[in-house]
PDB file of N, CA and C in Angstrom:
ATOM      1  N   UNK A   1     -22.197   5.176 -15.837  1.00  0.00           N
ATOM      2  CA  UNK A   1     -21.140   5.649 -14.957  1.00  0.00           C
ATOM      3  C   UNK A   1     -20.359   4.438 -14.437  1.00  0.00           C
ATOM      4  N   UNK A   2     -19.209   4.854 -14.061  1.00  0.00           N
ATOM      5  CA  UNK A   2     -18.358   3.600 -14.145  1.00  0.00           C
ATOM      6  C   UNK A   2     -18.225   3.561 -12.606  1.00  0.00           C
ATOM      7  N   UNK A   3     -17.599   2.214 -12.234  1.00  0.00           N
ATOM      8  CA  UNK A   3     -17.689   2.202 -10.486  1.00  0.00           C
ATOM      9  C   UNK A   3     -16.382   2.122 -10.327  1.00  0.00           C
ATOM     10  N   UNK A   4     -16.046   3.071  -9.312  1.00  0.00           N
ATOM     11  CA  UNK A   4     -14.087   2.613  -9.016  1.00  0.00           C
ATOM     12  C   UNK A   4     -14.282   2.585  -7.776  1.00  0.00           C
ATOM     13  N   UNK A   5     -13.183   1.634  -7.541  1.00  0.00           N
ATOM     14  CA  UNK A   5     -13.025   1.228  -6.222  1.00  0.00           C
ATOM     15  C   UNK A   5     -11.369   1.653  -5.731  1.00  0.00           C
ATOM     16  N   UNK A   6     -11.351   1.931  -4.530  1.00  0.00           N
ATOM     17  CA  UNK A   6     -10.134   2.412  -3.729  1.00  0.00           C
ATOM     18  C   UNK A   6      -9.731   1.745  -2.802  1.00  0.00           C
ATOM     19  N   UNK A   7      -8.559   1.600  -2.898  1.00  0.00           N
ATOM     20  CA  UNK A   7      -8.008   0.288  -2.008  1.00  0.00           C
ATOM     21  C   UNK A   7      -6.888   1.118  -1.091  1.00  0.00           C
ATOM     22  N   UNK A   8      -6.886   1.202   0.461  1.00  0.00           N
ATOM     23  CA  UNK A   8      -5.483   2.147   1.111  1.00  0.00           C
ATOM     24  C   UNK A   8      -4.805   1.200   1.127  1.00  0.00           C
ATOM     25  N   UNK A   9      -3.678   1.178   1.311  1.00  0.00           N
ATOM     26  CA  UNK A   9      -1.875   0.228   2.137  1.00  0.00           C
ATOM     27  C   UNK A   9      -1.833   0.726   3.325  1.00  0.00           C
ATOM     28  N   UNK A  10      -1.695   0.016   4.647  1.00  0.00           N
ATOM     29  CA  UNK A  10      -1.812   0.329   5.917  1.00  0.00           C
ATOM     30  C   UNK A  10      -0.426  -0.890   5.964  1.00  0.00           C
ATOM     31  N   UNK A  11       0.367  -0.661   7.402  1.00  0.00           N
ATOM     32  CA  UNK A  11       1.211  -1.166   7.981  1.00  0.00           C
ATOM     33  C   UNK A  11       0.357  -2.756   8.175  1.00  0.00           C
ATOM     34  N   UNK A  12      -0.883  -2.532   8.346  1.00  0.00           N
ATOM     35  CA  UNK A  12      -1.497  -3.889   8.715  1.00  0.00           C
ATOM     36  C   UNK A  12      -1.907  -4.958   7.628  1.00  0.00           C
ATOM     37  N   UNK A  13      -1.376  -4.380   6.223  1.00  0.00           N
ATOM     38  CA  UNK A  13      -1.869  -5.265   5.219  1.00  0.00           C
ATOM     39  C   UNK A  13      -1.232  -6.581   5.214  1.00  0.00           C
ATOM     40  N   UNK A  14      -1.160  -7.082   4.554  1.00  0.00           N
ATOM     41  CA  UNK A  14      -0.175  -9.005   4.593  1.00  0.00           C
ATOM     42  C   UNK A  14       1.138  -8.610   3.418  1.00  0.00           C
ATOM     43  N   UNK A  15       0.880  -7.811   3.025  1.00  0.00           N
ATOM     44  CA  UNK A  15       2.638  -7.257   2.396  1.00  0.00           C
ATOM     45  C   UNK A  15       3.010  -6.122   2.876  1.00  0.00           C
ATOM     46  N   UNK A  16       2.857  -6.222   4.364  1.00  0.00           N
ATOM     47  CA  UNK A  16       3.968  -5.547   5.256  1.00  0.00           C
ATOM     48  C   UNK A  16       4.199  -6.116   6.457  1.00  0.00           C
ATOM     49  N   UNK A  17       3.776  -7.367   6.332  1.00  0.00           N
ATOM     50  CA  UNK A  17       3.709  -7.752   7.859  1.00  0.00           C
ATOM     51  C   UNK A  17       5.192  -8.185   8.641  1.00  0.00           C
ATOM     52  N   UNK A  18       5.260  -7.441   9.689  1.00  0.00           N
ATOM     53  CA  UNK A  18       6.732  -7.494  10.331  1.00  0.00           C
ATOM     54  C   UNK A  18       7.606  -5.978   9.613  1.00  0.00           C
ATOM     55  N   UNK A  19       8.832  -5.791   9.570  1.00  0.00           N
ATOM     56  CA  UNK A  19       9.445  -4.808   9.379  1.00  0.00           C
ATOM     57  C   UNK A  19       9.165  -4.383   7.879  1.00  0.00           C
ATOM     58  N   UNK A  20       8.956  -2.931   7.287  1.00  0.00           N
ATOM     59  CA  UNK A  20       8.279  -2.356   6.048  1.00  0.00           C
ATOM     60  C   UNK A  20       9.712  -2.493   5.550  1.00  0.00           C
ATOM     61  N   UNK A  21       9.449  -3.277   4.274  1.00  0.00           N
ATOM     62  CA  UNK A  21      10.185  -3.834   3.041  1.00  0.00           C
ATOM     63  C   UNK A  21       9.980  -2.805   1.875  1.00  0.00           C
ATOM     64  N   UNK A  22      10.642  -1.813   1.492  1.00  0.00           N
ATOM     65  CA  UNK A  22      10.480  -0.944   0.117  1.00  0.00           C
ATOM     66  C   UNK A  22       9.680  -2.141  -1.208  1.00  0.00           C
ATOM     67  N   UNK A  23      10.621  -3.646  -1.024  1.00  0.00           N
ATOM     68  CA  UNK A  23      10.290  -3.996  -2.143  1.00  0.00           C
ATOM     69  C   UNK A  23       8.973  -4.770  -2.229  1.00  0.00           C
ATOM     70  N   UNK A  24       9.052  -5.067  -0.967  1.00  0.00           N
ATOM     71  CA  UNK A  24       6.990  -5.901  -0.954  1.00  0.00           C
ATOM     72  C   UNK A  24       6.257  -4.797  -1.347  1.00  0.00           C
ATOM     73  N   UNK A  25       6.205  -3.452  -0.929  1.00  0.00           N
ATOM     74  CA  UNK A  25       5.249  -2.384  -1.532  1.00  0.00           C
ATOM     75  C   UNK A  25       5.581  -2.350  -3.065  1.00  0.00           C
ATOM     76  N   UNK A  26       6.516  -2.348  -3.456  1.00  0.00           N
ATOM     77  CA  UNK A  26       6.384  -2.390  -5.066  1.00  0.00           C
ATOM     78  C   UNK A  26       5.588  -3.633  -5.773  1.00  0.00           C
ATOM     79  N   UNK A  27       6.176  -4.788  -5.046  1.00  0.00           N
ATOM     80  CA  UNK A  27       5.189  -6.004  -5.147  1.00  0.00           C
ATOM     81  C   UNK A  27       3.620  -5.635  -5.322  1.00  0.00           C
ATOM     82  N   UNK A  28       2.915  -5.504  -4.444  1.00  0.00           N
ATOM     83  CA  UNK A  28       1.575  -4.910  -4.137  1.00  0.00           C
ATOM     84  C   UNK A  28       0.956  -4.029  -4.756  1.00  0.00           C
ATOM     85  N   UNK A  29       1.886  -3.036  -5.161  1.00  0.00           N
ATOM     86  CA  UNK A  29       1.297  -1.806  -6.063  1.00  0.00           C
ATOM     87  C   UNK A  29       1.257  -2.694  -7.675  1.00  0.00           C
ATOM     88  N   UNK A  30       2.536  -3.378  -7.975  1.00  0.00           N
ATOM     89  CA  UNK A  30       2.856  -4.144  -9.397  1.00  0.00           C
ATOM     90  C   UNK A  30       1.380  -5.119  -9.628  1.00  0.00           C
ATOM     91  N   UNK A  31       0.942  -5.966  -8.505  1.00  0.00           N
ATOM     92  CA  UNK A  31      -0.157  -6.829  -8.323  1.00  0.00           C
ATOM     93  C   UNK A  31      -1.481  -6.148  -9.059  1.00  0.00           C
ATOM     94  N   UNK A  32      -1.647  -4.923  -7.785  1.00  0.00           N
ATOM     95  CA  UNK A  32      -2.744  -4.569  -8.289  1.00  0.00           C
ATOM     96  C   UNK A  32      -2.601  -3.869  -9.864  1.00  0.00           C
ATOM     97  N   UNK A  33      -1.280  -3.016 -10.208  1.00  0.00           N
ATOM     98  CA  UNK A  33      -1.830  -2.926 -11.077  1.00  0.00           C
ATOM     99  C   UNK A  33      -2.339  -3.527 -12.532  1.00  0.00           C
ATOM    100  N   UNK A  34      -1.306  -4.878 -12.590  1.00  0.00           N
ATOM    101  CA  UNK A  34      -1.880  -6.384 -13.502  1.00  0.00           C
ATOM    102  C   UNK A  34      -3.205  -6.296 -13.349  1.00  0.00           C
ATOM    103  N   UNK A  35      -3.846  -5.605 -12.156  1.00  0.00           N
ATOM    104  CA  UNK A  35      -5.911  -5.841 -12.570  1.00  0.00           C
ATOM    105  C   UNK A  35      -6.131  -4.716 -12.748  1.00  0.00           C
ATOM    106  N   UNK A  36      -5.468  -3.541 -13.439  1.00  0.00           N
ATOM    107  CA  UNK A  36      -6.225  -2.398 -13.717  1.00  0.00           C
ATOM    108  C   UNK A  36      -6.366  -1.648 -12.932  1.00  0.00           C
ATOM    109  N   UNK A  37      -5.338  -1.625 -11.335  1.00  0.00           N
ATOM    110  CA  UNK A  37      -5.281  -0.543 -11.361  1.00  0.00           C
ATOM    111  C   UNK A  37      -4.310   0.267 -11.219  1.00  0.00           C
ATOM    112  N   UNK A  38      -4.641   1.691 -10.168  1.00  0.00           N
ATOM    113  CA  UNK A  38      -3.404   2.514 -10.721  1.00  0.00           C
ATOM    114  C   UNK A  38      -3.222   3.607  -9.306  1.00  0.00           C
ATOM    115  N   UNK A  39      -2.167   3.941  -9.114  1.00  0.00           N
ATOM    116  CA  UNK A  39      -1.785   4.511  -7.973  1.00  0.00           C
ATOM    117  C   UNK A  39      -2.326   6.394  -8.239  1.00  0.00           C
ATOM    118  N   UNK A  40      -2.831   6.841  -7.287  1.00  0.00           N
ATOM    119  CA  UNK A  40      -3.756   8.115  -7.356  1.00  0.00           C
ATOM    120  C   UNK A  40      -2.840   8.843  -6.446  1.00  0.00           C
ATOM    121  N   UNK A  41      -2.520   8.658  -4.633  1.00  0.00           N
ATOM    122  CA  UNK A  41      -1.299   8.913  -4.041  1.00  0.00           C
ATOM    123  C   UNK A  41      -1.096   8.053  -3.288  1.00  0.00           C
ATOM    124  N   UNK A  42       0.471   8.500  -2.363  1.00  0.00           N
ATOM    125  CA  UNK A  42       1.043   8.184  -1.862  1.00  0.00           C
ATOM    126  C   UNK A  42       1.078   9.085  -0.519  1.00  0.00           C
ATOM    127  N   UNK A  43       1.512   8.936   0.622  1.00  0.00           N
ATOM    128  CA  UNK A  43       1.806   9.545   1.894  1.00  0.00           C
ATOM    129  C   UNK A  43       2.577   8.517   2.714  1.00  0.00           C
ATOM    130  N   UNK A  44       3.584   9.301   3.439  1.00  0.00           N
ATOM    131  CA  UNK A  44       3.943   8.708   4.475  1.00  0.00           C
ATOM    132  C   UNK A  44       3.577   9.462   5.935  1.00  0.00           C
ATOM    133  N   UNK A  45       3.934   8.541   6.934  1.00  0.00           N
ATOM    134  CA  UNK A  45       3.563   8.956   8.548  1.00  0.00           C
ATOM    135  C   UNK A  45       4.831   9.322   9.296  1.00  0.00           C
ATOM    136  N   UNK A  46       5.155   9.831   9.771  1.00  0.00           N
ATOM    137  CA  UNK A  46       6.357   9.583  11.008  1.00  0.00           C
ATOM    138  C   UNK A  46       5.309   9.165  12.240  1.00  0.00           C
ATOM    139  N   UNK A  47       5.773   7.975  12.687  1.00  0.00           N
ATOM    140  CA  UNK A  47       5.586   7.320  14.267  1.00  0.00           C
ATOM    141  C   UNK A  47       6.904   7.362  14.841  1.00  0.00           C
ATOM    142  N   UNK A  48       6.369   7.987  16.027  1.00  0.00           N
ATOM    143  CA  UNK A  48       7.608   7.858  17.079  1.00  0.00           C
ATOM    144  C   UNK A  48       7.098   6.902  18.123  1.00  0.00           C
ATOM    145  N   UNK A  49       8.371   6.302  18.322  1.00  0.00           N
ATOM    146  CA  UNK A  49       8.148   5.166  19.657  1.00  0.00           C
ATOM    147  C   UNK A  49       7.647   5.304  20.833  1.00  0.00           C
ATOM    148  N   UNK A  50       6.978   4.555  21.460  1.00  0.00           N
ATOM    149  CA  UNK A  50       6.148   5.079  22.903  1.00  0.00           C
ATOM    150  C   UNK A  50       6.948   4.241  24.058  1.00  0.00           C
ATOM    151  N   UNK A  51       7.790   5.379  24.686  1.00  0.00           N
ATOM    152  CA  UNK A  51       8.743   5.189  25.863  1.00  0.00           C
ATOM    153  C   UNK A  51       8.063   5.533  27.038  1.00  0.00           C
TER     154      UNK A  51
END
């Protein structure tokens, strides 16, 4: 049996740090997948600002 491993993207990773860049996430996804791997999903959040 084979072992897979799962990796999330959080706002807190080091290719998002400071304002979310469309193209650093393509970066990151392109990275990993040069080692095999492969995107399963995607989601986004809405945050609203705390006034």
């Amino acid at each position: 049996m084979k072992n897979k491993k799962y990796i999330v993207f959080t706002q807190k990773d080091k290719w998002f740090l400071g304002k979310f860049d469309p193209e650093k996430s393509e970066h990151a996804m392109n990275a990993y997948s040069r080692q095999g791997g492969m995107i399963n999903a995607c989601a986004t959040a809405i945050v609203s600002g705390v006034f």
